[in-house]
PDB file of N, CA and C in Angstrom:
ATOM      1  N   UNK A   1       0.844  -1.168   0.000  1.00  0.00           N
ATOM      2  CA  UNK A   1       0.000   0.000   0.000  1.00  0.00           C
ATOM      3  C   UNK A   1       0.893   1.236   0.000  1.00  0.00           C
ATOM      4  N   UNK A   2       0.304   2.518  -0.681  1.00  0.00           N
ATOM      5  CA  UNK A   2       1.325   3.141  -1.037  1.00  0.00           C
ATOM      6  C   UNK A   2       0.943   4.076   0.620  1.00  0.00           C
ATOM      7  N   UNK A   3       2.175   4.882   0.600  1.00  0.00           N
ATOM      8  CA  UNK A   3       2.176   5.423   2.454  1.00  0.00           C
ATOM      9  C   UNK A   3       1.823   6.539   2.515  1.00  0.00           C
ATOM     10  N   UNK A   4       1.298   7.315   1.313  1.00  0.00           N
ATOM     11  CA  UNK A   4       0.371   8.477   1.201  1.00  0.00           C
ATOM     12  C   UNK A   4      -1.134   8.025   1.804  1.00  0.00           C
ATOM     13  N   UNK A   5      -1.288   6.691   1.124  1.00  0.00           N
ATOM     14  CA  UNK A   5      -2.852   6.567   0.902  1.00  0.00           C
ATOM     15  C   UNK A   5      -3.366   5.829   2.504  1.00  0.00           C
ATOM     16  N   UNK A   6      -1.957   4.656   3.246  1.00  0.00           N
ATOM     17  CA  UNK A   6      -2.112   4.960   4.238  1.00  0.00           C
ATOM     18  C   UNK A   6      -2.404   5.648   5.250  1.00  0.00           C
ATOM     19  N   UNK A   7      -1.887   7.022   5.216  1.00  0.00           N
ATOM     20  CA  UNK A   7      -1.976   8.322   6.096  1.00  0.00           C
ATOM     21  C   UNK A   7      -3.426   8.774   5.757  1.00  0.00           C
ATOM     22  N   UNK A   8      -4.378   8.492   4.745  1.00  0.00           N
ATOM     23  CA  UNK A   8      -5.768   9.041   4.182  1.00  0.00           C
ATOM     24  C   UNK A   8      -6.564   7.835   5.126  1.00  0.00           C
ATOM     25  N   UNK A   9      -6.196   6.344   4.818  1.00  0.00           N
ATOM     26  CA  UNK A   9      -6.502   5.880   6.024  1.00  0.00           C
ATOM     27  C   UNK A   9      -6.921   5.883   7.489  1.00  0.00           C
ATOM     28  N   UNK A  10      -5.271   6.565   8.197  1.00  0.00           N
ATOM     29  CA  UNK A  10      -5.664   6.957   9.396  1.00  0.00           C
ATOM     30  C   UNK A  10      -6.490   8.307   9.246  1.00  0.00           C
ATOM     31  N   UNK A  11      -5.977   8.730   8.725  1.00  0.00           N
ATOM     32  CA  UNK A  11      -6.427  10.479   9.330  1.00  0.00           C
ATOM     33  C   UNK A  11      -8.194  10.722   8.960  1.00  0.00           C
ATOM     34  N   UNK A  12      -8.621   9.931   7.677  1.00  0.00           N
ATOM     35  CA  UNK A  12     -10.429  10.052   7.982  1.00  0.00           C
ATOM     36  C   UNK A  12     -11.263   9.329   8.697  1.00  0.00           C
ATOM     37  N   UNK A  13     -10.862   8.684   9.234  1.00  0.00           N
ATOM     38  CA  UNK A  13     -11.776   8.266  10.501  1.00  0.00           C
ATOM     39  C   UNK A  13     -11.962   8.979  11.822  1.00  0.00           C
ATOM     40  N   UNK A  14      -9.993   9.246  11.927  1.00  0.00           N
ATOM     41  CA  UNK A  14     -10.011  10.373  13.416  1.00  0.00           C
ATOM     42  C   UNK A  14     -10.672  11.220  13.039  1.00  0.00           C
ATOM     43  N   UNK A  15     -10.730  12.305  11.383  1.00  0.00           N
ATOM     44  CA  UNK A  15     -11.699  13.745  11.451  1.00  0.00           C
ATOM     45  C   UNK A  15     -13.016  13.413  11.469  1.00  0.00           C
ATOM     46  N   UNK A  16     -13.397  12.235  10.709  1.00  0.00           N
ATOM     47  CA  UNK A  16     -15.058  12.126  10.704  1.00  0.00           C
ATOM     48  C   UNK A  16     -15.761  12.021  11.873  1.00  0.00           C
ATOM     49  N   UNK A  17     -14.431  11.305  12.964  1.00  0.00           N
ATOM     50  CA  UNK A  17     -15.124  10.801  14.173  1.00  0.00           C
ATOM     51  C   UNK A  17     -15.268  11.929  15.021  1.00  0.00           C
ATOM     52  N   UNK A  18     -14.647  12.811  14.778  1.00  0.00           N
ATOM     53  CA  UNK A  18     -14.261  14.438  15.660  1.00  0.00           C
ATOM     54  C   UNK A  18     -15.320  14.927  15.490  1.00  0.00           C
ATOM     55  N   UNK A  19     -15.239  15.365  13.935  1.00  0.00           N
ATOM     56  CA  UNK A  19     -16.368  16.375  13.180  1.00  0.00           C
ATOM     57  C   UNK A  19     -18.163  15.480  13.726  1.00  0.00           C
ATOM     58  N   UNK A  20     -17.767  14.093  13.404  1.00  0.00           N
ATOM     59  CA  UNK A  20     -19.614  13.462  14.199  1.00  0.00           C
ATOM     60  C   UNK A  20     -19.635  13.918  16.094  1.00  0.00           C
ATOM     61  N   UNK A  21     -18.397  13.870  16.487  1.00  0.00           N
ATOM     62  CA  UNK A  21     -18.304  13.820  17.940  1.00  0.00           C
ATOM     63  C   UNK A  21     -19.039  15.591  18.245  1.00  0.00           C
ATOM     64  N   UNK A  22     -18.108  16.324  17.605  1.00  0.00           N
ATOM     65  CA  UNK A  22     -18.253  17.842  18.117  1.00  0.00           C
ATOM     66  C   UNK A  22     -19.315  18.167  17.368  1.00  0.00           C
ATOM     67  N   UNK A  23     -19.934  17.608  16.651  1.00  0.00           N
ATOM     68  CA  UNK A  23     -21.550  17.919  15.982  1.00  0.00           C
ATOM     69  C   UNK A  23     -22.538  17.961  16.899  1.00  0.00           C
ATOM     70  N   UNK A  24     -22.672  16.615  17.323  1.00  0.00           N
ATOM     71  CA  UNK A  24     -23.375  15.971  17.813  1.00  0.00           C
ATOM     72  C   UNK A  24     -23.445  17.045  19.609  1.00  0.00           C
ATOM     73  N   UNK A  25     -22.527  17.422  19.851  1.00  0.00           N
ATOM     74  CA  UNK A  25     -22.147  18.168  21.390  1.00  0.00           C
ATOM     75  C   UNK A  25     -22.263  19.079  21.076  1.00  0.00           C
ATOM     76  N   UNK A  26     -22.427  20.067  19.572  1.00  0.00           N
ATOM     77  CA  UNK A  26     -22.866  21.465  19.477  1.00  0.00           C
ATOM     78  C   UNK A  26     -24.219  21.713  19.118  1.00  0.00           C
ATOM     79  N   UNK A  27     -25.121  20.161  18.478  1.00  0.00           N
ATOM     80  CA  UNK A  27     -26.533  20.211  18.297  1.00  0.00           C
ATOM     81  C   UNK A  27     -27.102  20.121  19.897  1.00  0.00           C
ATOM     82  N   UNK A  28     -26.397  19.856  20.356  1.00  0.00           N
ATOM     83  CA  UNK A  28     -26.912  19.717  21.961  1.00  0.00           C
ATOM     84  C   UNK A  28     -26.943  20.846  22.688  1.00  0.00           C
ATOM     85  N   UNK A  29     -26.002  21.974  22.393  1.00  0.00           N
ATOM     86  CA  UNK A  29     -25.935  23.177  23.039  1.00  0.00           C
ATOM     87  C   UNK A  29     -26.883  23.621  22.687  1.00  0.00           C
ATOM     88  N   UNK A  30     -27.018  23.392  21.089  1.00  0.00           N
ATOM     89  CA  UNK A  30     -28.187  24.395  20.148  1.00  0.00           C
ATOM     90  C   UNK A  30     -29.609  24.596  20.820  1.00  0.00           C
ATOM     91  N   UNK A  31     -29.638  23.020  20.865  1.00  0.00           N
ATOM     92  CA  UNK A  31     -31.216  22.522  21.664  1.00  0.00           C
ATOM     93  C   UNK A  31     -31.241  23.348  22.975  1.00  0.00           C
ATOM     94  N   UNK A  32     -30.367  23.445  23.587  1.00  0.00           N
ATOM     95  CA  UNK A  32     -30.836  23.728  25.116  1.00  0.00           C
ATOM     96  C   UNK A  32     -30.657  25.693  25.112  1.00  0.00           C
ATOM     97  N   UNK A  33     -30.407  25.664  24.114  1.00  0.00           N
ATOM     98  CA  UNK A  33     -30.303  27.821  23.725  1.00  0.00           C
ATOM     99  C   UNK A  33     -31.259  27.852  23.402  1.00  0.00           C
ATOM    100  N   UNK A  34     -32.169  26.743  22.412  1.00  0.00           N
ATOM    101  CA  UNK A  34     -33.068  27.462  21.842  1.00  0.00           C
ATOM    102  C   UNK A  34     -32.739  28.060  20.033  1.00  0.00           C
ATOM    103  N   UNK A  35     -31.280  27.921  19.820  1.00  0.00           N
ATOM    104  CA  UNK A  35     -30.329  28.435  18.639  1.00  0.00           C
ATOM    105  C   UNK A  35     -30.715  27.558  17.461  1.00  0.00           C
ATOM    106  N   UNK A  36     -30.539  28.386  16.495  1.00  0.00           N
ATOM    107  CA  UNK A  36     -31.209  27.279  14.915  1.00  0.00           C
ATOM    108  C   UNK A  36     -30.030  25.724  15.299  1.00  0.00           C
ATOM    109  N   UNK A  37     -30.222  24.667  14.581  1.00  0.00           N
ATOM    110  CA  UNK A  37     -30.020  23.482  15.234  1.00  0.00           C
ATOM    111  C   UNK A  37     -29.225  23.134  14.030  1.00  0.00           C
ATOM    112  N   UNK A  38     -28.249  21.646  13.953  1.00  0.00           N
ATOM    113  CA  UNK A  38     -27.675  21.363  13.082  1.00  0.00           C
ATOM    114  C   UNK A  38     -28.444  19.778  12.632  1.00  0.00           C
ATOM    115  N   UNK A  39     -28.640  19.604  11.553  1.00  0.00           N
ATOM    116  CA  UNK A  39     -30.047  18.959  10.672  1.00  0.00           C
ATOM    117  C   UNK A  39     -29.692  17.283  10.683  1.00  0.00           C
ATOM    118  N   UNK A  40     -30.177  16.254  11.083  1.00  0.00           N
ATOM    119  CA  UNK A  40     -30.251  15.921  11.608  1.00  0.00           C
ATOM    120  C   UNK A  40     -29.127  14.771  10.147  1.00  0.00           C
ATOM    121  N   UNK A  41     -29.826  15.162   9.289  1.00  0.00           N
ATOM    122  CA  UNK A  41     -29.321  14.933   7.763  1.00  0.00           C
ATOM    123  C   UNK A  41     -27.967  15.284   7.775  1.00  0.00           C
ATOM    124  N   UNK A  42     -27.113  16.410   8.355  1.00  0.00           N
ATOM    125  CA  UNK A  42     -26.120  16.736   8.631  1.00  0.00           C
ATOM    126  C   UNK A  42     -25.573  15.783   9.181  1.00  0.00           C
ATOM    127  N   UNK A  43     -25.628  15.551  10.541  1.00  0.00           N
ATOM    128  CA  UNK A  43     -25.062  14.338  12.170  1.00  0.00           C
ATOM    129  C   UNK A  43     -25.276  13.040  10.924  1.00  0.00           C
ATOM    130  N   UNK A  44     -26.320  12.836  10.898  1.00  0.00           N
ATOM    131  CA  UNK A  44     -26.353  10.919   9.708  1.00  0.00           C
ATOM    132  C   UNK A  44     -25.427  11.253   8.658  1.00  0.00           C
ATOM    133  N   UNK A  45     -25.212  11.926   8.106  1.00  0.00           N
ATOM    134  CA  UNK A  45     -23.971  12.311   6.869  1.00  0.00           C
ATOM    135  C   UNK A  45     -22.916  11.745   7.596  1.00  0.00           C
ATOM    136  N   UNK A  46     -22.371  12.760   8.892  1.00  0.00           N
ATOM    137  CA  UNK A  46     -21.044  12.267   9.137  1.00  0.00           C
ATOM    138  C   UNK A  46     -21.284  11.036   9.932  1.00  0.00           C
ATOM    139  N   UNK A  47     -22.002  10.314   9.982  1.00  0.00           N
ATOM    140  CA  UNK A  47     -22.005   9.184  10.608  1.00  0.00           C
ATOM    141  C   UNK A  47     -21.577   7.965   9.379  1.00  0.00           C
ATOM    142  N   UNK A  48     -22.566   8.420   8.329  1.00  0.00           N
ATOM    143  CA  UNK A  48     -22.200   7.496   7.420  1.00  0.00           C
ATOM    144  C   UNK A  48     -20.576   7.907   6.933  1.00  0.00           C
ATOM    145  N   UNK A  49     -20.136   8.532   6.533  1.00  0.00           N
ATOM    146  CA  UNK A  49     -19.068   8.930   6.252  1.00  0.00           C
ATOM    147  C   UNK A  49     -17.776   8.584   7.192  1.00  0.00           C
ATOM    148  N   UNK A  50     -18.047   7.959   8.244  1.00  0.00           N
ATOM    149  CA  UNK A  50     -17.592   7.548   9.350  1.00  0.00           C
ATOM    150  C   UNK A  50     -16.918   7.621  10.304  1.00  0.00           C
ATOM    151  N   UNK A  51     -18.165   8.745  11.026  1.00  0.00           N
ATOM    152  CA  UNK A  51     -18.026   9.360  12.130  1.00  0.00           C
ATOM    153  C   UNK A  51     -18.794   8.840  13.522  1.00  0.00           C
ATOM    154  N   UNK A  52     -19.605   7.645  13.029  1.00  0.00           N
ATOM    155  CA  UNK A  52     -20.763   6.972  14.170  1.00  0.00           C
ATOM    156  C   UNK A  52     -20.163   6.777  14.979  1.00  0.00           C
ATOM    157  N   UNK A  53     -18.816   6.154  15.442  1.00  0.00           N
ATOM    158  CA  UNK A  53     -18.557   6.001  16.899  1.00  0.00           C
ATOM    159  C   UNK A  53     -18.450   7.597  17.568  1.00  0.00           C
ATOM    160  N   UNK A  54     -17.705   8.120  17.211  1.00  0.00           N
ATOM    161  CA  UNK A  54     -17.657   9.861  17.600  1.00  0.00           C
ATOM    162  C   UNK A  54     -19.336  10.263  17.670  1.00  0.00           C
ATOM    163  N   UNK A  55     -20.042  10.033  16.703  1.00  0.00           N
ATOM    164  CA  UNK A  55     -21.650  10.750  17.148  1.00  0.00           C
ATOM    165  C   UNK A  55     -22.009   9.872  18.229  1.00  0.00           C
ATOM    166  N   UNK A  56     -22.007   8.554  18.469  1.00  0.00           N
ATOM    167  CA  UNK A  56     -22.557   7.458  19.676  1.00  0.00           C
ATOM    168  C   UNK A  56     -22.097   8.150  20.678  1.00  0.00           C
ATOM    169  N   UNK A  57     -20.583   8.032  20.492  1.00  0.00           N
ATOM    170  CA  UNK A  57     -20.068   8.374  21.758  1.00  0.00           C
ATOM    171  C   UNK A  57     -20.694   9.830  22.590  1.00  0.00           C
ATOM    172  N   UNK A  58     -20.629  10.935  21.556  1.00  0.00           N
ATOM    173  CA  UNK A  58     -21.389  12.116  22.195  1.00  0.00           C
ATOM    174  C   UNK A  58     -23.087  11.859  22.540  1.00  0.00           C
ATOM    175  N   UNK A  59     -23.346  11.484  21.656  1.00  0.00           N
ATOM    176  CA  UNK A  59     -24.638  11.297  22.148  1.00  0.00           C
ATOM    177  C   UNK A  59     -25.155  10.485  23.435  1.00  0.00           C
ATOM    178  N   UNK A  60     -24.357   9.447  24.206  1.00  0.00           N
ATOM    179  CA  UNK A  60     -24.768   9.091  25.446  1.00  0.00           C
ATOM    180  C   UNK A  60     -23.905  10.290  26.113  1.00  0.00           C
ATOM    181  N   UNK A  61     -22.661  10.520  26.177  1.00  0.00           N
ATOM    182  CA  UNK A  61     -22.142  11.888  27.044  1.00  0.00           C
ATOM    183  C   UNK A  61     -23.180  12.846  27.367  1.00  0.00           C
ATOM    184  N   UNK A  62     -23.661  13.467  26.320  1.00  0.00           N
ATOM    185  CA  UNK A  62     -23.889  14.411  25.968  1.00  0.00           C
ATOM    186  C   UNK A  62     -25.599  14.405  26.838  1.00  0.00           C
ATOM    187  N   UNK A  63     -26.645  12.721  26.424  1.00  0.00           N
ATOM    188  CA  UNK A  63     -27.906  12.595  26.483  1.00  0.00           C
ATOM    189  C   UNK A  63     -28.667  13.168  25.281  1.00  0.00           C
ATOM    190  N   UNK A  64     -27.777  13.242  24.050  1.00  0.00           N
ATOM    191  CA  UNK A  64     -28.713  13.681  23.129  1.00  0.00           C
ATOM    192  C   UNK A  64     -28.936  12.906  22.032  1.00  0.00           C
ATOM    193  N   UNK A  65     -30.201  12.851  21.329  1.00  0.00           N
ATOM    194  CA  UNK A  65     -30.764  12.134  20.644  1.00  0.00           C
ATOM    195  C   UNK A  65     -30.585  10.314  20.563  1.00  0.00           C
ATOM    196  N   UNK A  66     -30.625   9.795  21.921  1.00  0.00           N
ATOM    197  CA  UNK A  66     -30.559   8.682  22.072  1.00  0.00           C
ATOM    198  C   UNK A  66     -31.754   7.823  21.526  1.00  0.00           C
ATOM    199  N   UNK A  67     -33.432   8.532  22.444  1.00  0.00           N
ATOM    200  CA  UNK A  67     -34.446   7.693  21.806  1.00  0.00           C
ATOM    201  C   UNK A  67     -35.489   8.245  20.745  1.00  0.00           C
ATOM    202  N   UNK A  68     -34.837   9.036  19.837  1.00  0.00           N
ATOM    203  CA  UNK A  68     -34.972  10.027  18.515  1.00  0.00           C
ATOM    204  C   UNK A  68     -35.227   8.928  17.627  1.00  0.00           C
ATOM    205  N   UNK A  69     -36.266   8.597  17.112  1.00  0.00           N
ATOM    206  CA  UNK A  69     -36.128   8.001  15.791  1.00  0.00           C
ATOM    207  C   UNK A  69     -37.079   8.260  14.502  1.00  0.00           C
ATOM    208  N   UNK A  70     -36.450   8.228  13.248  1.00  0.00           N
ATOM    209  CA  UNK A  70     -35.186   7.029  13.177  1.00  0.00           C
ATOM    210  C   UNK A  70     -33.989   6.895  13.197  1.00  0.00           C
ATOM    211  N   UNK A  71     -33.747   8.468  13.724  1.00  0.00           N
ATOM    212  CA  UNK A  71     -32.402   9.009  13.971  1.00  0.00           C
ATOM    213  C   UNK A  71     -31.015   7.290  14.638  1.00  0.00           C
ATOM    214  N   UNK A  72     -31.722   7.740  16.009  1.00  0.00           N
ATOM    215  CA  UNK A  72     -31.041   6.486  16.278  1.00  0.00           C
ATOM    216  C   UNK A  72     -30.735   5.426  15.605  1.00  0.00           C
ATOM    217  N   UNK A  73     -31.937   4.753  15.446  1.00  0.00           N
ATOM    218  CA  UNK A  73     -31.616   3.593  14.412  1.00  0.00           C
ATOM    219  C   UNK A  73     -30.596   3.556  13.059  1.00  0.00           C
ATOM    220  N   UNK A  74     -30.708   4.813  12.417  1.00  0.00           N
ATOM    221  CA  UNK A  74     -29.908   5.358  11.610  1.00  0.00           C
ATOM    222  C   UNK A  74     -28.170   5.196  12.275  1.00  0.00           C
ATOM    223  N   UNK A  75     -28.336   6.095  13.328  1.00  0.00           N
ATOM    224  CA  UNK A  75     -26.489   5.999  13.855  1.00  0.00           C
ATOM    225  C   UNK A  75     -26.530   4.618  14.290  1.00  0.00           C
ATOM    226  N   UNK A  76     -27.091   3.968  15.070  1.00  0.00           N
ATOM    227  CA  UNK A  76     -27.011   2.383  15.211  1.00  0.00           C
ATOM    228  C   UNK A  76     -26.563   1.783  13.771  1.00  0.00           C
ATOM    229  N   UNK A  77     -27.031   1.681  12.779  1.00  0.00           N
ATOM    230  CA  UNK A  77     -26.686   1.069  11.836  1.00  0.00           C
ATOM    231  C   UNK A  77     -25.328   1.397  11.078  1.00  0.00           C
ATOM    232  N   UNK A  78     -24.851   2.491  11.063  1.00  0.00           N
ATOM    233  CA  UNK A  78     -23.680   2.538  10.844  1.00  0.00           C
ATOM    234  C   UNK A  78     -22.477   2.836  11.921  1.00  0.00           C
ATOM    235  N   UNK A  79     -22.929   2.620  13.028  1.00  0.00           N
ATOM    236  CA  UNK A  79     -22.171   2.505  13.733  1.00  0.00           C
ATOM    237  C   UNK A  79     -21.602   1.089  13.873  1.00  0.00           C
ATOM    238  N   UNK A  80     -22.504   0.380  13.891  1.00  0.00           N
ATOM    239  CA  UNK A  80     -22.325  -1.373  13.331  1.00  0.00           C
ATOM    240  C   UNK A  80     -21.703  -1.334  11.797  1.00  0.00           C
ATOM    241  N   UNK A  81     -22.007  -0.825  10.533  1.00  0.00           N
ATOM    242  CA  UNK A  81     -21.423  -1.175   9.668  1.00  0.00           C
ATOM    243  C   UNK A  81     -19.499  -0.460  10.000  1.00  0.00           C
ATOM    244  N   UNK A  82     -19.395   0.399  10.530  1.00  0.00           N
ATOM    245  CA  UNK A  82     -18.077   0.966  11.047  1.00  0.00           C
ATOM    246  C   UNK A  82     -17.006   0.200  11.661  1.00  0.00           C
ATOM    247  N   UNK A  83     -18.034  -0.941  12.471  1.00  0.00           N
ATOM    248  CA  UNK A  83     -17.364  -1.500  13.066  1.00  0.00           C
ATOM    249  C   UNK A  83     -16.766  -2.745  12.367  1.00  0.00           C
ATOM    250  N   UNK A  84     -18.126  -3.054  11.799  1.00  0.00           N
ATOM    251  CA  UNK A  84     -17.645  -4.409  10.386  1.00  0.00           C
ATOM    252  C   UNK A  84     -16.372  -4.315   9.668  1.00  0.00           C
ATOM    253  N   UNK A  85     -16.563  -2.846   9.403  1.00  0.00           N
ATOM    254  CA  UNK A  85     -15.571  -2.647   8.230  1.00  0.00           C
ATOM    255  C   UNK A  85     -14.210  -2.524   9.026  1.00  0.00           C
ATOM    256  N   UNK A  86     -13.981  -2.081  10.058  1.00  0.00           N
ATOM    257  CA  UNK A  86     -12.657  -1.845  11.140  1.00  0.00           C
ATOM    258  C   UNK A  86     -12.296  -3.217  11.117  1.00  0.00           C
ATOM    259  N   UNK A  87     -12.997  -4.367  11.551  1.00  0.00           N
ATOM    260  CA  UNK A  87     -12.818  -5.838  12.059  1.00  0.00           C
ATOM    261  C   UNK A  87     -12.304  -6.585  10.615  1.00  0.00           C
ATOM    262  N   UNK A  88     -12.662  -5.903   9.608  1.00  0.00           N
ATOM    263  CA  UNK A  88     -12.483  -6.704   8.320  1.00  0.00           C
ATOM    264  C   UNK A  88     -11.726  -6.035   7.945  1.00  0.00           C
ATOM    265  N   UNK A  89     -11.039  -5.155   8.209  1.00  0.00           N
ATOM    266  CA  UNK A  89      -9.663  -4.110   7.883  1.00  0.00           C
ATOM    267  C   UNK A  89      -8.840  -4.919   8.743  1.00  0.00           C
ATOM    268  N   UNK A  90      -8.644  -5.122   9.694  1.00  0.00           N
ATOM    269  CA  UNK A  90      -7.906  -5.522  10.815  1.00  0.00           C
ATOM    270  C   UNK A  90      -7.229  -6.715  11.017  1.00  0.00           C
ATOM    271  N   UNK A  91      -8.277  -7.597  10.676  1.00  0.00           N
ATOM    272  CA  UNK A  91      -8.463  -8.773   9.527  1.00  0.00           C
ATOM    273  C   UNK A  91      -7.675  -9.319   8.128  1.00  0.00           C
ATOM    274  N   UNK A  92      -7.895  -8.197   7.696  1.00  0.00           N
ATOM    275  CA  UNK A  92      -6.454  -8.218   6.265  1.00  0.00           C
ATOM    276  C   UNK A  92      -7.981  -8.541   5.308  1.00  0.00           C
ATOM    277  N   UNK A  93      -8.861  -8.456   5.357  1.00  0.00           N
ATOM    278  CA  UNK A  93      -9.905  -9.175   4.445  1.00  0.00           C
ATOM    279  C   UNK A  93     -10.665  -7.672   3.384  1.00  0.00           C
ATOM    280  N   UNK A  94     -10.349  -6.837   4.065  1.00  0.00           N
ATOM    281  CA  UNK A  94     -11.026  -5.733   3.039  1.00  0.00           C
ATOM    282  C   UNK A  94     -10.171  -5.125   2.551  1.00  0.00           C
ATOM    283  N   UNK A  95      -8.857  -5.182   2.148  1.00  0.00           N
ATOM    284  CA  UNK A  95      -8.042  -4.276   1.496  1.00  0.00           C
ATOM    285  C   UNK A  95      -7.968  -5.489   0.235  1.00  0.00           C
ATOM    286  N   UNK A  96      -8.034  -6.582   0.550  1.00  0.00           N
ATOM    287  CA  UNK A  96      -8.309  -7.424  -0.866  1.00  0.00           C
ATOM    288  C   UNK A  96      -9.394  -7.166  -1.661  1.00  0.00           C
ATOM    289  N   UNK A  97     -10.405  -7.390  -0.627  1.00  0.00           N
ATOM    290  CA  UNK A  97     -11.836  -7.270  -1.357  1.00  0.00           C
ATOM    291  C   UNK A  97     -11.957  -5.995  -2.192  1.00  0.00           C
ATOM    292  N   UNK A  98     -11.245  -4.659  -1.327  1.00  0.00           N
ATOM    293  CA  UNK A  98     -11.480  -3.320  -2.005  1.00  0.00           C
ATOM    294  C   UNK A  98     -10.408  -3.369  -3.408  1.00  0.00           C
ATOM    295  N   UNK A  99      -9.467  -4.417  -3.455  1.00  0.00           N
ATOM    296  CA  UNK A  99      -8.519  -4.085  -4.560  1.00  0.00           C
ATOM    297  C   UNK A  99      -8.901  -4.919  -5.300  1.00  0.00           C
ATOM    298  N   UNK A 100      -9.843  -5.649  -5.663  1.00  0.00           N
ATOM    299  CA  UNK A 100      -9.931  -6.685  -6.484  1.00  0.00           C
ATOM    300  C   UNK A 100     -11.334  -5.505  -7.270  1.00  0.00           C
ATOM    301  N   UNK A 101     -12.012  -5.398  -6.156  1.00  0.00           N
ATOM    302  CA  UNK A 101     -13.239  -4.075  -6.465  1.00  0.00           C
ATOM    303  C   UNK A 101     -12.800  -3.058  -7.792  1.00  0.00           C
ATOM    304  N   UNK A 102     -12.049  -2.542  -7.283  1.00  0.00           N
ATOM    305  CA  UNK A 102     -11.152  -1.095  -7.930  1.00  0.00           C
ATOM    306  C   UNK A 102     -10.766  -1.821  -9.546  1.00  0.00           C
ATOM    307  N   UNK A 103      -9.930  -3.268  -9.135  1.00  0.00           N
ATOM    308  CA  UNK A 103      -9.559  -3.829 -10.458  1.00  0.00           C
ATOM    309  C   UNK A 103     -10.376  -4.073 -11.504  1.00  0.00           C
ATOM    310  N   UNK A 104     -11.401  -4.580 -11.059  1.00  0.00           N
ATOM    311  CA  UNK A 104     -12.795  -4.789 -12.222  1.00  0.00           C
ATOM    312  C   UNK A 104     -13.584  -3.656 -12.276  1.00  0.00           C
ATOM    313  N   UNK A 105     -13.038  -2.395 -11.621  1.00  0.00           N
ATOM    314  CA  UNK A 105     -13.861  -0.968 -12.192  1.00  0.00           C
ATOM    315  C   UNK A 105     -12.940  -0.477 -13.430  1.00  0.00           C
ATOM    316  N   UNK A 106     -11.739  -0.987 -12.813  1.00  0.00           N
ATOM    317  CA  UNK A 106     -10.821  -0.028 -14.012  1.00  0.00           C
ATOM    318  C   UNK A 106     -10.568  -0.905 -14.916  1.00  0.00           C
ATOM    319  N   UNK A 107     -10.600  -1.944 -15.137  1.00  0.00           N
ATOM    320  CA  UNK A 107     -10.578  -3.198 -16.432  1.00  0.00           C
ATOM    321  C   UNK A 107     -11.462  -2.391 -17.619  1.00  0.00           C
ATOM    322  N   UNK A 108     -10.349  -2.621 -18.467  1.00  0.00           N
ATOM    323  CA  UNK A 108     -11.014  -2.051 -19.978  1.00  0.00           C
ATOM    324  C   UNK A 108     -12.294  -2.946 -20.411  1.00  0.00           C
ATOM    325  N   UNK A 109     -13.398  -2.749 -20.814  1.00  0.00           N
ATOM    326  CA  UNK A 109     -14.626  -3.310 -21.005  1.00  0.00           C
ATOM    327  C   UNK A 109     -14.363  -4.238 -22.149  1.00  0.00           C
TER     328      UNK A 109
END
């Protein structure tokens, strides 16, 4: 693996997980000001994008939007697919799967 694409590796999970973490703890301030709010479509973006442990995590800290749904159910589900994909990274099983992927996208037709 080349050691650029490594470093893209680490480093988007720590920002997604930040950017879902400190979302999730500034929609919470919002709520309790009364202040326009951050959309809920926003927080599930960076969750999918994969930030769900960082939004989970704030959200029990925090007490916000735990029994919200389908919000919840929403960060539940990719908070589980986050984890799949970590365990199957970890694993050695998805950097094959993703390069074999990539190979039959870029194969001349």
């Amino acid at each position: 693996m080349d050691a650029s694409l490594g470093q893209y590796i680490i480093y988007w999970p720590l920002a997604a997980n930040l950017i879902g973490f400190v979302s999730m703890v500034l929609d919470k301030q919002f709520a309790e000001q009364g202040s326009r709010r951050i959309s809920e479509g926003t927080l599930l973006l960076w969750c999918f994008l994969g930030g769900a442990p960082g939004a989970f995590v704030a959200s029990r800290l925090v007490r916000h939007k735990t029994r919200k749904q389908p919000f919840a159910t929403w960060m539940l589900i990719w908070l589980w697919l986050d984890i799949i994909l970590l365990l199957l990274w970890m694993l050695g099983i998805l950097e094959p799967l993703l390069a074999s992927a990539l190979a039959r996208i870029a194969a001349p037709a």
